[in-house]
Protein backbone atom coordinates (compact mmCIF):
# COMPACT_ATOMS: atom_id res chain seq x y z
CA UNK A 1 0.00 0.00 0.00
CA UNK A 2 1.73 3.43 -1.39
CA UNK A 3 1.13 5.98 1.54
CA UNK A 4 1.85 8.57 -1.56
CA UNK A 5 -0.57 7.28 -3.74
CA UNK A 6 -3.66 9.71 -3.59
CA UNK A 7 -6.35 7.08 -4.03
CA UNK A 8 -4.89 5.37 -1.00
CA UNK A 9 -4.84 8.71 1.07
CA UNK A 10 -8.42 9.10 -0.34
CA UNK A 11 -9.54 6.23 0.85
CA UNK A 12 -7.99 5.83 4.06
CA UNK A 13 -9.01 9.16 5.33
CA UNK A 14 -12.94 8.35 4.48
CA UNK A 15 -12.43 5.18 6.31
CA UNK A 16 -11.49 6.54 9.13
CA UNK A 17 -13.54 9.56 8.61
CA UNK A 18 -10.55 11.75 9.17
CA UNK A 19 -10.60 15.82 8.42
CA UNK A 20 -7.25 17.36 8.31
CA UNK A 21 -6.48 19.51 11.01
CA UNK A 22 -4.27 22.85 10.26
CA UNK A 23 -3.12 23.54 13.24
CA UNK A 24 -1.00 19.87 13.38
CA UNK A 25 0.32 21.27 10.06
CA UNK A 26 -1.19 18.26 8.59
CA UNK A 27 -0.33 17.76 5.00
CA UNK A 28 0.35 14.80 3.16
CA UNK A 29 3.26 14.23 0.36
CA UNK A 30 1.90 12.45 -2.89
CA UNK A 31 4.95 12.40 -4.69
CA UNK A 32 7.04 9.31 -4.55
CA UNK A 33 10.42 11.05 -6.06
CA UNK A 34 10.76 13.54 -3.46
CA UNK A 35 9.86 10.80 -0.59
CA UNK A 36 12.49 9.32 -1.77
CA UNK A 37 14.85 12.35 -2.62
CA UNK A 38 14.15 12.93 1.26
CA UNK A 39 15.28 9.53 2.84
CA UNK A 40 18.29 9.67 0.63
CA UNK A 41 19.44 12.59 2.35
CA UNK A 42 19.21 10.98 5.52
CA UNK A 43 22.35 8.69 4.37
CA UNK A 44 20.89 5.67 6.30
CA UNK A 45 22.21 2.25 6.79
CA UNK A 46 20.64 -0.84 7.61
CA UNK A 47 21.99 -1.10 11.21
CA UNK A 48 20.59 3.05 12.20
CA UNK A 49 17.28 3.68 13.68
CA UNK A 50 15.28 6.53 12.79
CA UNK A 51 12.72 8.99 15.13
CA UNK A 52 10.32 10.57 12.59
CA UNK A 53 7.80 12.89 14.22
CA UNK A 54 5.07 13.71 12.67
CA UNK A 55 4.53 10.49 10.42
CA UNK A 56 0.83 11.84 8.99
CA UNK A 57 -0.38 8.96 6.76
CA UNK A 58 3.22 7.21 6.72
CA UNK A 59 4.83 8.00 3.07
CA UNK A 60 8.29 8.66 4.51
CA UNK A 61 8.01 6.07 7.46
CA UNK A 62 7.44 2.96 4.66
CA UNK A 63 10.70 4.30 2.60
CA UNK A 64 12.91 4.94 6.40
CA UNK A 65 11.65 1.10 7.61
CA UNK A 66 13.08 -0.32 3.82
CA UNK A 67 16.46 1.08 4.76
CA UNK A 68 16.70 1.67 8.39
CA UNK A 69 17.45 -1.10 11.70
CA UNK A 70 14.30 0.30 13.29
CA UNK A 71 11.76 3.17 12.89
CA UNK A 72 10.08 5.18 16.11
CA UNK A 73 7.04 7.51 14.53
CA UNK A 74 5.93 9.79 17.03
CA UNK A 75 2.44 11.09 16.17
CA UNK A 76 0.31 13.24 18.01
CA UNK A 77 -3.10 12.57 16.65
CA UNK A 78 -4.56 9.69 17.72
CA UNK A 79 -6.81 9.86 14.17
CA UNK A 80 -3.68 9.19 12.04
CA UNK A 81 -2.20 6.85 14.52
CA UNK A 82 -5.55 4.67 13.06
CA UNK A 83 -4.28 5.29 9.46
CA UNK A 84 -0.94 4.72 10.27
CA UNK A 85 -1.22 1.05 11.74
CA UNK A 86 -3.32 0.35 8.34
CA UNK A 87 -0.73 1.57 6.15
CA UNK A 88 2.53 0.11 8.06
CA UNK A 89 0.95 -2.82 8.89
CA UNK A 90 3.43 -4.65 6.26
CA UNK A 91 6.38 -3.27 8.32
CA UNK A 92 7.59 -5.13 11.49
CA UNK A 93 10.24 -2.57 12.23
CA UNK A 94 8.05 0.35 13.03
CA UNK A 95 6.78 1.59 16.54
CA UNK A 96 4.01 3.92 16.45
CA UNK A 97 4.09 6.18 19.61
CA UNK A 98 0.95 8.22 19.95
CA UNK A 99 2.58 10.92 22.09
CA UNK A 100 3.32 14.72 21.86
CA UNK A 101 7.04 15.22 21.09
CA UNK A 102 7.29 17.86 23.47
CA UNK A 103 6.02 16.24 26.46
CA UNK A 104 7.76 12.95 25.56
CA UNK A 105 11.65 12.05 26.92
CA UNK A 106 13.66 11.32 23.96
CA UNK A 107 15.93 8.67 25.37
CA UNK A 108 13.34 6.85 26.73
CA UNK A 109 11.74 5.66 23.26
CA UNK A 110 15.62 5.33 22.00
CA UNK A 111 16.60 3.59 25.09
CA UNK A 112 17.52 0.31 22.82
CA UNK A 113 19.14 2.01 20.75
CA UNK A 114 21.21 3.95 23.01
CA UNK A 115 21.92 0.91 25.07
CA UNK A 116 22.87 -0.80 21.52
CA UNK A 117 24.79 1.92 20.31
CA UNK A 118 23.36 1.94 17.12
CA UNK A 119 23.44 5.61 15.16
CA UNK A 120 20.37 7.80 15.69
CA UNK A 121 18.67 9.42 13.03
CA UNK A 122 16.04 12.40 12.86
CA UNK A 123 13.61 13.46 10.19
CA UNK A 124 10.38 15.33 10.42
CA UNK A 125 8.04 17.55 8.31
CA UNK A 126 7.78 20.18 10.56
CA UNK A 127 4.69 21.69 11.40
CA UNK A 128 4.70 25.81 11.12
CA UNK A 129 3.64 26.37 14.70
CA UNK A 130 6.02 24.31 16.50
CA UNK A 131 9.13 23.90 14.19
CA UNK A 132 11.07 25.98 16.70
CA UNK A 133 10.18 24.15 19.48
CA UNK A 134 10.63 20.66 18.23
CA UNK A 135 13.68 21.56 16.68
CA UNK A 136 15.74 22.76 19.48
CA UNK A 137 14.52 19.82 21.62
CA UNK A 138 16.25 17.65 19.14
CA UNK A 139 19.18 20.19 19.18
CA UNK A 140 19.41 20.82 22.85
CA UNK A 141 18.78 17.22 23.64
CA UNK A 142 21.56 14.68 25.50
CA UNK A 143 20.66 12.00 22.52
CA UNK A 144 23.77 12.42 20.00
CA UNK A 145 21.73 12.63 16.28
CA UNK A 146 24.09 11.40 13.75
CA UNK A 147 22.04 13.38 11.02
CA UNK A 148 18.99 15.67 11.24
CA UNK A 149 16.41 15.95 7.83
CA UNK A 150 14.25 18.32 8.12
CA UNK A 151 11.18 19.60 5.55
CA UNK A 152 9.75 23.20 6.69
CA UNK A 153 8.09 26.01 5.51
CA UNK A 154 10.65 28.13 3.24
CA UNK A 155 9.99 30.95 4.61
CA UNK A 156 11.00 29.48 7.85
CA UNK A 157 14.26 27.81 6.67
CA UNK A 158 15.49 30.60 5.19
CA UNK A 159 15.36 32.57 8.71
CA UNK A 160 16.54 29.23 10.25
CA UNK A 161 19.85 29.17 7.30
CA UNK A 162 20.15 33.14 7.49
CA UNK A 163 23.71 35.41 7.27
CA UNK A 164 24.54 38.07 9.35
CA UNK A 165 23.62 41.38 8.37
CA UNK A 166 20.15 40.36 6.50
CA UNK A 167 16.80 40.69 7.63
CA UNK A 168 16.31 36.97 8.24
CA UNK A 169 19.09 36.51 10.35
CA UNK A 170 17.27 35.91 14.31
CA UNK A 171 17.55 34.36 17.38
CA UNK A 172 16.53 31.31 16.00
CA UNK A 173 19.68 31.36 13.39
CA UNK A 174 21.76 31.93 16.38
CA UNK A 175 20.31 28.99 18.61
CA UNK A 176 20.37 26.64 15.89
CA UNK A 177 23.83 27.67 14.82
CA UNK A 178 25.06 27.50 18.04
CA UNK A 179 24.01 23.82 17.77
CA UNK A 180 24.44 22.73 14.21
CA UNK A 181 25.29 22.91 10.72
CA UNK A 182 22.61 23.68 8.32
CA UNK A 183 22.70 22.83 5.10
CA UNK A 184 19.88 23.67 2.27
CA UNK A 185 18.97 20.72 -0.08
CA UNK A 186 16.19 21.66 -2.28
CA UNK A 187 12.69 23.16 -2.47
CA UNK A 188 9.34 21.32 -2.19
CA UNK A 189 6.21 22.81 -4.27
CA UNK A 190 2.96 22.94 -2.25
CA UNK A 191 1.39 21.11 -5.15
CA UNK A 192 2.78 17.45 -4.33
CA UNK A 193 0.64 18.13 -1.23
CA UNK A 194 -2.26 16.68 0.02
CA UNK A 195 -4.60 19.11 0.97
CA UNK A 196 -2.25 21.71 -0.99
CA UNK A 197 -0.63 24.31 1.73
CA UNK A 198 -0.25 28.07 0.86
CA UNK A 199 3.49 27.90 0.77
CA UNK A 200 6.02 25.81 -0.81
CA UNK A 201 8.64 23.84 1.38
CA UNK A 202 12.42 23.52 2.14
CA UNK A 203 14.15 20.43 3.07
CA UNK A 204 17.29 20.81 5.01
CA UNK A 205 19.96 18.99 6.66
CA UNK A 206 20.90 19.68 9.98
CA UNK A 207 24.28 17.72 11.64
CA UNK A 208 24.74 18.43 14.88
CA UNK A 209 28.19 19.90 16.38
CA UNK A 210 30.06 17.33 18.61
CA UNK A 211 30.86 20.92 20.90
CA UNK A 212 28.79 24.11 20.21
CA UNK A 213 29.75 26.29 17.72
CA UNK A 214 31.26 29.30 20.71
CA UNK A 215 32.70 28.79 24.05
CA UNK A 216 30.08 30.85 26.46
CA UNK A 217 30.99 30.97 30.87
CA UNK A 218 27.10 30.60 30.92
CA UNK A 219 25.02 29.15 28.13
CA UNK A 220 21.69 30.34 29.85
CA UNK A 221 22.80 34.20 29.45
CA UNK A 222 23.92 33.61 26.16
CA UNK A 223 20.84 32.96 25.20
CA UNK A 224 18.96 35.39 27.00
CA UNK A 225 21.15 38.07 25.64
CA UNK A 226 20.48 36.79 22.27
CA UNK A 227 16.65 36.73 22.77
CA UNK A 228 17.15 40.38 24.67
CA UNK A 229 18.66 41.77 21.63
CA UNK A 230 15.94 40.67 19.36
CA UNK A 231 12.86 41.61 21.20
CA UNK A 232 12.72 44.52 18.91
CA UNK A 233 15.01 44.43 15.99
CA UNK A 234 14.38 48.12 15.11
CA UNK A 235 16.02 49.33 18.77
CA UNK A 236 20.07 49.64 18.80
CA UNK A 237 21.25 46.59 20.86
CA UNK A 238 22.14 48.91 24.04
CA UNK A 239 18.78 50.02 24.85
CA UNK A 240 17.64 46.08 24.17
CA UNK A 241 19.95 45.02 26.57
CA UNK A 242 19.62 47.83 28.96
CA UNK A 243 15.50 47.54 29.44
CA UNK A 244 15.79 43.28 28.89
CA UNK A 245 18.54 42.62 31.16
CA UNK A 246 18.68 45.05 33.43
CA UNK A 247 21.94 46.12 32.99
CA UNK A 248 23.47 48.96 34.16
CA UNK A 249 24.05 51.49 31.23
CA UNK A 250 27.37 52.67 31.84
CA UNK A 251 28.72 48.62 32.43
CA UNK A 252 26.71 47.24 29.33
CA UNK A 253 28.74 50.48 27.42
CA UNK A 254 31.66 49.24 28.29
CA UNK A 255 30.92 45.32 27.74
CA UNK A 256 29.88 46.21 24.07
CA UNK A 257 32.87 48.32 23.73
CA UNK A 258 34.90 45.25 25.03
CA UNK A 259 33.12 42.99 22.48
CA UNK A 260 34.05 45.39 20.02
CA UNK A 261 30.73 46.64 19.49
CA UNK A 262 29.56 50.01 18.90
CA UNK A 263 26.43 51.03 21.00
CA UNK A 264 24.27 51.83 18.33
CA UNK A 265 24.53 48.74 16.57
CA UNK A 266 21.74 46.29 15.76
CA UNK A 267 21.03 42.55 16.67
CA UNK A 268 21.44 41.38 12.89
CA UNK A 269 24.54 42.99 12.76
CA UNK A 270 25.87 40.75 15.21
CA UNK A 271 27.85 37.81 14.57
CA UNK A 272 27.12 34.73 16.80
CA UNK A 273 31.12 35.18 18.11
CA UNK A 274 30.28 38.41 18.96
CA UNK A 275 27.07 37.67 20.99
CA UNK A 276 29.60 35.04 22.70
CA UNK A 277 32.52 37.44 23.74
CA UNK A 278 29.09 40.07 24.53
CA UNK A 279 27.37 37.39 26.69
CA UNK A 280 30.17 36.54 28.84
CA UNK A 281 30.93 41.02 29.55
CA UNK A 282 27.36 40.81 30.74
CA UNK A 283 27.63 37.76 32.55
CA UNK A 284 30.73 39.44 34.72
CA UNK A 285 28.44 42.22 35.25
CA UNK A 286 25.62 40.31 36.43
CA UNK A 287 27.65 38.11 38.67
């Protein structure tokens, strides 16, 4: 049973009487080539395991399950966890978990794995709303990924792949930066969707960093100065900091003037280096 195949979708979604929900971001891929173009750029062997979230009606789960040791698909609604049993029911190296990713501890559903020491893999078509969230989970996460595939909005991947000194550059570029490399692989059109979605996607590859990308004396101010500096990307950096932080004027002068900052510069003008040697001024200050 093709899980891309729209007859199939057709039917299994009046079986089961099931209405597409937008706010799960749930959209289903009906072209076979890019399922496949996808997997491939997970690089997977036979002896890996693979944590998809967000399986929908199972297209890229049947393709990861031909290649990969073992497949954990962590779905949310319990409505296409019905679907999904039908479609992978061929497959005896799948786990369905009907969980929310967020609420769920990662190395308990690789515990096998880990205990095995088999290579983890991630993919996931990432829902608008929470593509953030999930993603820095993954990132932030003590389970080592070997390789991270992700398929987002494109809009959202190119803030998430940003440079320095352009208006997409944020303090998600920094976070995930700070974390991993990102590399772009190719577009997806909206058409090979299932209902069709305003937007067209991006699939990316993410590989985490073995050690994060700048040494920081504390990660949690790091990141608090980098969210700080953001809040309002029209205000110079030194009044962000001053009103988010806190921070005495005169010290968080001289800590951007130690970073070798000027005061009236701007959080996309910022390299992530520089929010590192500017983090750890403020964090002497705050001491």
């Amino acid at each position: 049973m093709k899980a891309t195949n729209k007859n199939t979708i057709s039917e299994i979604t009046n079986k089961y009487d099931f209405r597409f929900k937008k706010d799960l971001g749930q959209n289903f891929l009906t072209d076979e080539n890019i399922v496949l173009k996808i997997v491939d750029s997970l690089e997977l062997t036979d002896d890996e395991v693979v944590l998809e979230v967000g399986p929908g009606m199972g297209s890229l789960t049947q393709k990861l399950a031909e290649r990969a040791y073992k497949v954990y698909a962590v779905e949310i609604d319990t409505r296409a966890v019905n679907m999904l049993e039908e479609t992978l029911s061929e497959y005896n190296n799948i786990e369905i978990i009907n969980k929310d990713i967020l609420k769920t501890d990662l190395r308990e559903i690789l515990e096998d794995a880990i205990k095995e020491n088999r290579k983890i893999k991630f993919i996931s078509n990432l829902p608008y709303y929470i593509t953030s969230p999930i993603l820095m989970k993954v990132l932030e996460d003590k389970v080592m990924f070997e390789n991270i595939v992700v398929m987002l909005q494109k809009e959202v991947a190119t803030r998430l792949n940003a440079k320095v000194n352009t208006k997409d550059y944020s303090s998600f570029t920094i976070a995930v930066d700070y974390y991993a490399e990102v590399e772009r692989l190719f577009n997806v059109p909206k058409t090979v969707f299932v209902p069709m979605p305003k937007v067209d996607s991006t699939v990316l590859r993410v590989v985490p960093r073995k050690e994060s990308k700048v040494d920081v004396d504390n990660q949690d101010m790091f990141f608090k100065v980098v969210k700080a500096a953001f809040m309002n990307r029209r205000k110079m950096v030194f009044n962000s900091l001053a009103n988010g932080l806190a921070v005495n004027k005169d010290l968080l002068k001289n800590a951007l003037l130690n970073s070798g900052l000027d005061e009236k510069v701007r959080a996309e003008n910022i390299t992530i280096e520089q929010f590192a040697k500017l983090s750890n001024e403020i964090n002497n200050i705050k001491k």
